[in-house]
N, C-alpha and C. Protein backbone atom coordinates (compact mmCIF):
# COMPACT_ATOMS: atom_id res chain seq x y z
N UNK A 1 -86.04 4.70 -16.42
CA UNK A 1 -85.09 5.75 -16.06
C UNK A 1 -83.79 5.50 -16.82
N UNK A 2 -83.21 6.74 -17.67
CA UNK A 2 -81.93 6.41 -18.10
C UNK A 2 -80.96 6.18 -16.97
N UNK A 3 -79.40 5.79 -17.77
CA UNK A 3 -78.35 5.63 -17.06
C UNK A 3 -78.21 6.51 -16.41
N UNK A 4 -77.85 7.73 -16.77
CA UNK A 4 -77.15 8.84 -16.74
C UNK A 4 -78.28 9.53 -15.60
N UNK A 5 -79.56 9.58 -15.77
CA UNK A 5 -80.15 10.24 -14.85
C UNK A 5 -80.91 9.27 -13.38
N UNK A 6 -79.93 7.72 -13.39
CA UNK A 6 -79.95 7.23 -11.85
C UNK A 6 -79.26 7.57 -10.99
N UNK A 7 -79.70 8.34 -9.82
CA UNK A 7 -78.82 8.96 -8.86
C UNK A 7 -77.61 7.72 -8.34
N UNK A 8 -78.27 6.06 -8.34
CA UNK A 8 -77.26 5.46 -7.53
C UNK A 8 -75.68 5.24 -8.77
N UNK A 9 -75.71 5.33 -9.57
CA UNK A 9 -74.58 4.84 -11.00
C UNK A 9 -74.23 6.20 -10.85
N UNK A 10 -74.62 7.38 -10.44
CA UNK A 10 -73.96 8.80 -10.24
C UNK A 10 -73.00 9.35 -9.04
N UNK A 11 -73.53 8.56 -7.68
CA UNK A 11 -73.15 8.92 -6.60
C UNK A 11 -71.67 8.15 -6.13
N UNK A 12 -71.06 7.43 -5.62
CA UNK A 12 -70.14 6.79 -5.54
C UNK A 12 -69.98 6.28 -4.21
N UNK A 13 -70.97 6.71 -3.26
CA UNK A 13 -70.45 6.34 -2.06
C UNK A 13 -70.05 5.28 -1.60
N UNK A 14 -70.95 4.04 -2.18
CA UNK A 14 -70.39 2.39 -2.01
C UNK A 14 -69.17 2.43 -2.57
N UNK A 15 -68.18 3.15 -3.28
CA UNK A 15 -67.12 2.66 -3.90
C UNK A 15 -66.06 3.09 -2.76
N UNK A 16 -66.87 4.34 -2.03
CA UNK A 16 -65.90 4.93 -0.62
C UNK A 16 -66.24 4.35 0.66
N UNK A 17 -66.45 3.25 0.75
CA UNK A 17 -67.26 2.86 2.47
C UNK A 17 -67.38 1.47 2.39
N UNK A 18 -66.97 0.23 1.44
CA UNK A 18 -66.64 -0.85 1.60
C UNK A 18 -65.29 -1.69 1.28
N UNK A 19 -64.79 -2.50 1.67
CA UNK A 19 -63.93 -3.38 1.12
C UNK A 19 -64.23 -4.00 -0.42
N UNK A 20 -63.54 -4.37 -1.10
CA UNK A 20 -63.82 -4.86 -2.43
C UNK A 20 -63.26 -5.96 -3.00
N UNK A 21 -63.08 -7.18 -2.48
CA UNK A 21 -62.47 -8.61 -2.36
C UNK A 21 -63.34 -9.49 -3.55
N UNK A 22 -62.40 -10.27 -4.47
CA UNK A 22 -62.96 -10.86 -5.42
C UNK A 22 -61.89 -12.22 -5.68
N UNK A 23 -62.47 -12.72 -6.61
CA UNK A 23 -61.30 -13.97 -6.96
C UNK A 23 -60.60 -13.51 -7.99
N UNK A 24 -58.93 -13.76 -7.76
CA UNK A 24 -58.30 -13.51 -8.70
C UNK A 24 -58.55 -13.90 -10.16
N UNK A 25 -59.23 -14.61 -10.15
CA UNK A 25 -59.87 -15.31 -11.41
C UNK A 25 -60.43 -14.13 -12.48
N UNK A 26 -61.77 -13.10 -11.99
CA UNK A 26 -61.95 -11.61 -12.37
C UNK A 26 -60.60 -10.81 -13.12
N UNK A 27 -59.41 -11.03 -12.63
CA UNK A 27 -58.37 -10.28 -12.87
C UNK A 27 -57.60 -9.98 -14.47
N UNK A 28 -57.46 -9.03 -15.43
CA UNK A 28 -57.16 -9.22 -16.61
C UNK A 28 -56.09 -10.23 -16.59
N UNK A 29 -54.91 -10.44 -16.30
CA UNK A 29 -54.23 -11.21 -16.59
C UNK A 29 -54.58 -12.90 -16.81
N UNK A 30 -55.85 -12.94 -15.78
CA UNK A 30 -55.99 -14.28 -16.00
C UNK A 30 -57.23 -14.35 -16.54
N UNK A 31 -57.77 -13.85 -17.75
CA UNK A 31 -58.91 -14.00 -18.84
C UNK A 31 -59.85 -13.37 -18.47
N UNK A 32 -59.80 -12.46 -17.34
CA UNK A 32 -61.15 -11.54 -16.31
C UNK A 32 -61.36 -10.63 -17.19
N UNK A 33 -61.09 -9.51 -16.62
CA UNK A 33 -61.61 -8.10 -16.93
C UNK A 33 -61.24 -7.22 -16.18
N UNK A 34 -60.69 -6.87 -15.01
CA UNK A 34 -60.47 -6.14 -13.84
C UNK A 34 -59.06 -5.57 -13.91
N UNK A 35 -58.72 -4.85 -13.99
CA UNK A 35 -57.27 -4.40 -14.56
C UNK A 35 -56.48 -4.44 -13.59
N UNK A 36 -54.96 -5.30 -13.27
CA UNK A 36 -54.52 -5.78 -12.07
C UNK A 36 -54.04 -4.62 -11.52
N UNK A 37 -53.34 -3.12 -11.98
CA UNK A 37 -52.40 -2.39 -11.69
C UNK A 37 -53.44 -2.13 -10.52
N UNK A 38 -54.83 -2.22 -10.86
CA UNK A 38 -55.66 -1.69 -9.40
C UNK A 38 -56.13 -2.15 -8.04
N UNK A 39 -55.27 -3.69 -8.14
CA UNK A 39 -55.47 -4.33 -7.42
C UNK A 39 -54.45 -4.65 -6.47
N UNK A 40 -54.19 -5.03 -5.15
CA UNK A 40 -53.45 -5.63 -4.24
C UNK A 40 -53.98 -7.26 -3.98
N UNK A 41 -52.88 -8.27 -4.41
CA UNK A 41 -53.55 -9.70 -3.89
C UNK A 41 -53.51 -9.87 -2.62
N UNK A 42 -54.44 -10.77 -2.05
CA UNK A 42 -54.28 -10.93 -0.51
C UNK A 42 -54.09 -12.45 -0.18
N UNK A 43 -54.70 -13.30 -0.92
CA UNK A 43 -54.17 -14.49 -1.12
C UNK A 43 -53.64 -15.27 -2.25
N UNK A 44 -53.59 -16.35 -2.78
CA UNK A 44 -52.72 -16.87 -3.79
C UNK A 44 -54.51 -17.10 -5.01
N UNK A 45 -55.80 -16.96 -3.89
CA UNK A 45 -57.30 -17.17 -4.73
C UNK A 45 -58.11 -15.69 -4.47
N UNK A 46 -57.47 -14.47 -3.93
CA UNK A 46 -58.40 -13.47 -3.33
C UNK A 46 -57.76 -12.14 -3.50
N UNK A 47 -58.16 -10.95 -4.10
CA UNK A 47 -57.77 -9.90 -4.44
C UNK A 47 -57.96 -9.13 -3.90
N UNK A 48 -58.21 -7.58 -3.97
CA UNK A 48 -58.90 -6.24 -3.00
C UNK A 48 -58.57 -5.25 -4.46
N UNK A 49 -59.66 -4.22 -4.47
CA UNK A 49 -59.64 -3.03 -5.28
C UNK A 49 -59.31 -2.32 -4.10
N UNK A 50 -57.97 -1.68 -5.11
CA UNK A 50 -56.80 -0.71 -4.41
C UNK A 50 -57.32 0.22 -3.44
N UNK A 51 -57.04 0.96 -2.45
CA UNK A 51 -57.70 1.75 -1.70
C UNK A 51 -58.98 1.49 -0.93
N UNK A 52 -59.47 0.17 -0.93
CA UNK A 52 -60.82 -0.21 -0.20
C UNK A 52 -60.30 -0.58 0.97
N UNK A 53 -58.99 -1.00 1.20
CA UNK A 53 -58.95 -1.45 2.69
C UNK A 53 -58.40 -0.44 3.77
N UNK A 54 -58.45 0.85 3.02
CA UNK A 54 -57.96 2.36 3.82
C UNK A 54 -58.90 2.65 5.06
N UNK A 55 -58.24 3.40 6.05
CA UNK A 55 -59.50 3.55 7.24
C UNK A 55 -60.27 4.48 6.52
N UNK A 56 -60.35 4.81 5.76
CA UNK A 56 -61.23 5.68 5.18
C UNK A 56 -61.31 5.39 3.76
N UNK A 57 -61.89 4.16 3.43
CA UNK A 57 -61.91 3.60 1.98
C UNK A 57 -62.02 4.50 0.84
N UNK A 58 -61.71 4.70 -0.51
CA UNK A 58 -61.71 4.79 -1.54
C UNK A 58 -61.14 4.15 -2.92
N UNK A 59 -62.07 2.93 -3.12
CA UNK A 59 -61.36 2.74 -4.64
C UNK A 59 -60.25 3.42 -5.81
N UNK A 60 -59.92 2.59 -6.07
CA UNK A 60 -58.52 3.23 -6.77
C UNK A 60 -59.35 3.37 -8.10
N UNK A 61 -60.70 3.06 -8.45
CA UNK A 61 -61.03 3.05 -9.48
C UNK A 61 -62.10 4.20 -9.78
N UNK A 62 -62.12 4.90 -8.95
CA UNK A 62 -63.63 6.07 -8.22
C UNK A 62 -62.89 7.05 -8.79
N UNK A 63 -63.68 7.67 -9.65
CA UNK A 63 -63.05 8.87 -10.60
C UNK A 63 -64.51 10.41 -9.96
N UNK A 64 -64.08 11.37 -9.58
CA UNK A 64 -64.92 12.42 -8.92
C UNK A 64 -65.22 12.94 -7.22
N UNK A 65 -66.25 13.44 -7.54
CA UNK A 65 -66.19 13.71 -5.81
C UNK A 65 -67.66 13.06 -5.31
N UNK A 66 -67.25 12.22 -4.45
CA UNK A 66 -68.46 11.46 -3.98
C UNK A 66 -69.33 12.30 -3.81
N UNK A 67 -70.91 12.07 -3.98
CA UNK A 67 -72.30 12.60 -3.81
C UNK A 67 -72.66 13.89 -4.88
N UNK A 68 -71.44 14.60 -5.57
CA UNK A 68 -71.81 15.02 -6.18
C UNK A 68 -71.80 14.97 -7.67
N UNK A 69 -70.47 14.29 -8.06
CA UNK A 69 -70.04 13.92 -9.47
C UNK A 69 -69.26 12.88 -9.49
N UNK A 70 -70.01 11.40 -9.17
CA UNK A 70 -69.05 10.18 -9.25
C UNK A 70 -69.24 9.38 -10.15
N UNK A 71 -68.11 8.72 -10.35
CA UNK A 71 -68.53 7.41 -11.54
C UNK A 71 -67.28 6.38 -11.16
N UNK A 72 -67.49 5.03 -12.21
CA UNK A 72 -66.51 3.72 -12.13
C UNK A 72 -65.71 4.41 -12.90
N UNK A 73 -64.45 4.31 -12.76
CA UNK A 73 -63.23 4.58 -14.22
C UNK A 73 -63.57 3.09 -14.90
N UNK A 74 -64.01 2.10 -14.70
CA UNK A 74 -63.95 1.21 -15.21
C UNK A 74 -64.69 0.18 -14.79
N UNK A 75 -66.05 1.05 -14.99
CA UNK A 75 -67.43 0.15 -14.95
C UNK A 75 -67.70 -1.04 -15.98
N UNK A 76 -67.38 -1.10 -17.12
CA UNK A 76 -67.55 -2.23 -17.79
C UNK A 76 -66.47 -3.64 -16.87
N UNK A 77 -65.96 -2.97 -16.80
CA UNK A 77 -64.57 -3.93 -16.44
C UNK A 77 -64.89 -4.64 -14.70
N UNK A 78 -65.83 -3.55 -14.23
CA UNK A 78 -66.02 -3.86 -12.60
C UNK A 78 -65.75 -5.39 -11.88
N UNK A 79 -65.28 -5.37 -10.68
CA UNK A 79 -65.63 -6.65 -10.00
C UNK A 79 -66.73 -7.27 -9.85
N UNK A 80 -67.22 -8.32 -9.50
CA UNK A 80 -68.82 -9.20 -9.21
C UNK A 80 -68.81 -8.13 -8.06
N UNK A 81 -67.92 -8.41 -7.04
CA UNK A 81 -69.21 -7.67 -5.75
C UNK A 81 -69.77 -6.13 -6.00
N UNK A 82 -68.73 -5.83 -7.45
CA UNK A 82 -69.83 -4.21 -7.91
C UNK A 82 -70.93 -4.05 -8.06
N UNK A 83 -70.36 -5.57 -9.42
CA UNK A 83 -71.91 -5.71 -10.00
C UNK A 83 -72.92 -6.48 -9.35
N UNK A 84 -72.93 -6.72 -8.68
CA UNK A 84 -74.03 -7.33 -7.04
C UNK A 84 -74.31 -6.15 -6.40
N UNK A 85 -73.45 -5.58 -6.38
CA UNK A 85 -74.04 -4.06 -4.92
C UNK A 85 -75.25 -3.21 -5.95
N UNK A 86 -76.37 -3.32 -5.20
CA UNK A 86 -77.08 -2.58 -5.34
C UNK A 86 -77.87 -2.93 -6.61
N UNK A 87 -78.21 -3.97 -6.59
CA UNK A 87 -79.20 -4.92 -7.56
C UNK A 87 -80.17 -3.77 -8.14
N UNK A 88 -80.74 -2.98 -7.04
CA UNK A 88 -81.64 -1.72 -7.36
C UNK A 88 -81.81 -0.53 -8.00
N UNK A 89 -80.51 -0.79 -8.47
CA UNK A 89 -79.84 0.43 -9.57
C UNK A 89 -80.84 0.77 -10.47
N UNK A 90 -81.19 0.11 -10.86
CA UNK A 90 -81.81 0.36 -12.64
C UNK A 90 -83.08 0.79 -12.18
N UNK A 91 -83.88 0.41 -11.04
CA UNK A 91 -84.51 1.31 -10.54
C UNK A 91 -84.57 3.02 -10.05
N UNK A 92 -83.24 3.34 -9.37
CA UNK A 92 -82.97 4.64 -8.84
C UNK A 92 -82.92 4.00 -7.21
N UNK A 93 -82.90 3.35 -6.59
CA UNK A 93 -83.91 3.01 -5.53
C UNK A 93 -82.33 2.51 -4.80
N UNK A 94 -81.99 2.45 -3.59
CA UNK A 94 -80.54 2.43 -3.05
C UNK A 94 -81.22 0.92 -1.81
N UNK A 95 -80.67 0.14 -1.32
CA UNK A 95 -80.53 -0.82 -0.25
C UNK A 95 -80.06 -0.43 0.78
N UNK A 96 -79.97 -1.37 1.75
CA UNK A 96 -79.39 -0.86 3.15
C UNK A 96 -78.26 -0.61 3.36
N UNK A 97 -77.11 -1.25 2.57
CA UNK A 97 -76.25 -1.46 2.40
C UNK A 97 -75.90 0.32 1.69
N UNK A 98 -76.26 0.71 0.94
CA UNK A 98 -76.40 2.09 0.18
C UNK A 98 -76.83 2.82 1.09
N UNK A 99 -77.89 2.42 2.20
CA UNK A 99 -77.77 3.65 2.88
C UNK A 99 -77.31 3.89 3.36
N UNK A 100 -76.40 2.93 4.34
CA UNK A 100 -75.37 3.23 4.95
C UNK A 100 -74.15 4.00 4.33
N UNK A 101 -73.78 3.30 3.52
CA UNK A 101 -72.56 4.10 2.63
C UNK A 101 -72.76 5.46 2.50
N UNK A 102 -74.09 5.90 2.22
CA UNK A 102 -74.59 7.14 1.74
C UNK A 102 -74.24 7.93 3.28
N UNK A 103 -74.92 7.68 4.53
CA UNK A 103 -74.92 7.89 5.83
C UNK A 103 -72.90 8.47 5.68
N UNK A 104 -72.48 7.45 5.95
CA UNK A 104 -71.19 7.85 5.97
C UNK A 104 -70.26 8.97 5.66
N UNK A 105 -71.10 9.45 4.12
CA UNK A 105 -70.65 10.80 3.53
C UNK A 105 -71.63 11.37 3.65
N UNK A 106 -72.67 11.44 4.55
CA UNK A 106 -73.56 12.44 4.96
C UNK A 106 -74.88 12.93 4.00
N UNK A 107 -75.30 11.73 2.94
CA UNK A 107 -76.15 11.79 2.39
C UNK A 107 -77.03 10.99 2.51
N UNK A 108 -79.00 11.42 2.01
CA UNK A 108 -79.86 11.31 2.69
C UNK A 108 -79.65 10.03 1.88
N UNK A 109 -80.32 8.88 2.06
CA UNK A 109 -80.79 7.77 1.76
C UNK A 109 -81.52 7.80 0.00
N UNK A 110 -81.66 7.01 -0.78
CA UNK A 110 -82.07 6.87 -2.18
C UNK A 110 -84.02 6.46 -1.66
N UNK A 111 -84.40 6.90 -2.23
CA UNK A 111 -86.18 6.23 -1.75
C UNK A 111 -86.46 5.34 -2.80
């Protein structure tokens, strides 16, 4: 299955329905990749992608409208726990964790 035609790299809902905590280490300034303006630190070793800790989460990095036209603004660049969520991607195929997220904005589950 191409990129472009996996529903889970299309949809966005995990980027709207979890927290997003990483080590500052990830962070561009300190040799990462993760661009800091998008980040809030929380400790002096622990970060958050902007907008994940909202009662109603959304990444500061979520470019579209969830379920129907979403993407990373800066998927190459992503945090580890991005690139961990949803191991099943390259399949099409969503986790529990995805379905829930999906649940949240009122969409059916990935099979």
């Amino acid at each position: 299955m191409a990129e472009a035609d996996n529903p889970c790299v299309r949809c966005g809902a995990c980027c709207a329905a979890f927290r997003v905590d990483f080590s500052v280490e990830e962070l561009d300034s300190r040799f990462g990749r993760v661009p800091d303006g998008l980040t809030v630190e929380l400790t002096d070793s622990t970060c958050r992608m902007r907008g994940t800790d909202h009662a109603q989460p959304r990444c500061a990095a979520l470019v579209g409208t969830v379920g129907v036209k979403a993407h990373c603004g800066i998927y190459e660049w992503r945090p580890s726990p991005c690139r961990e969520f949803g191991l099943l991607a390259p399949l099409g195929r969503g986790d529990e964790a995805c379905s829930r997220a999906r649940a949240r904005h009122g969409l059916p589950p990935l099979d």
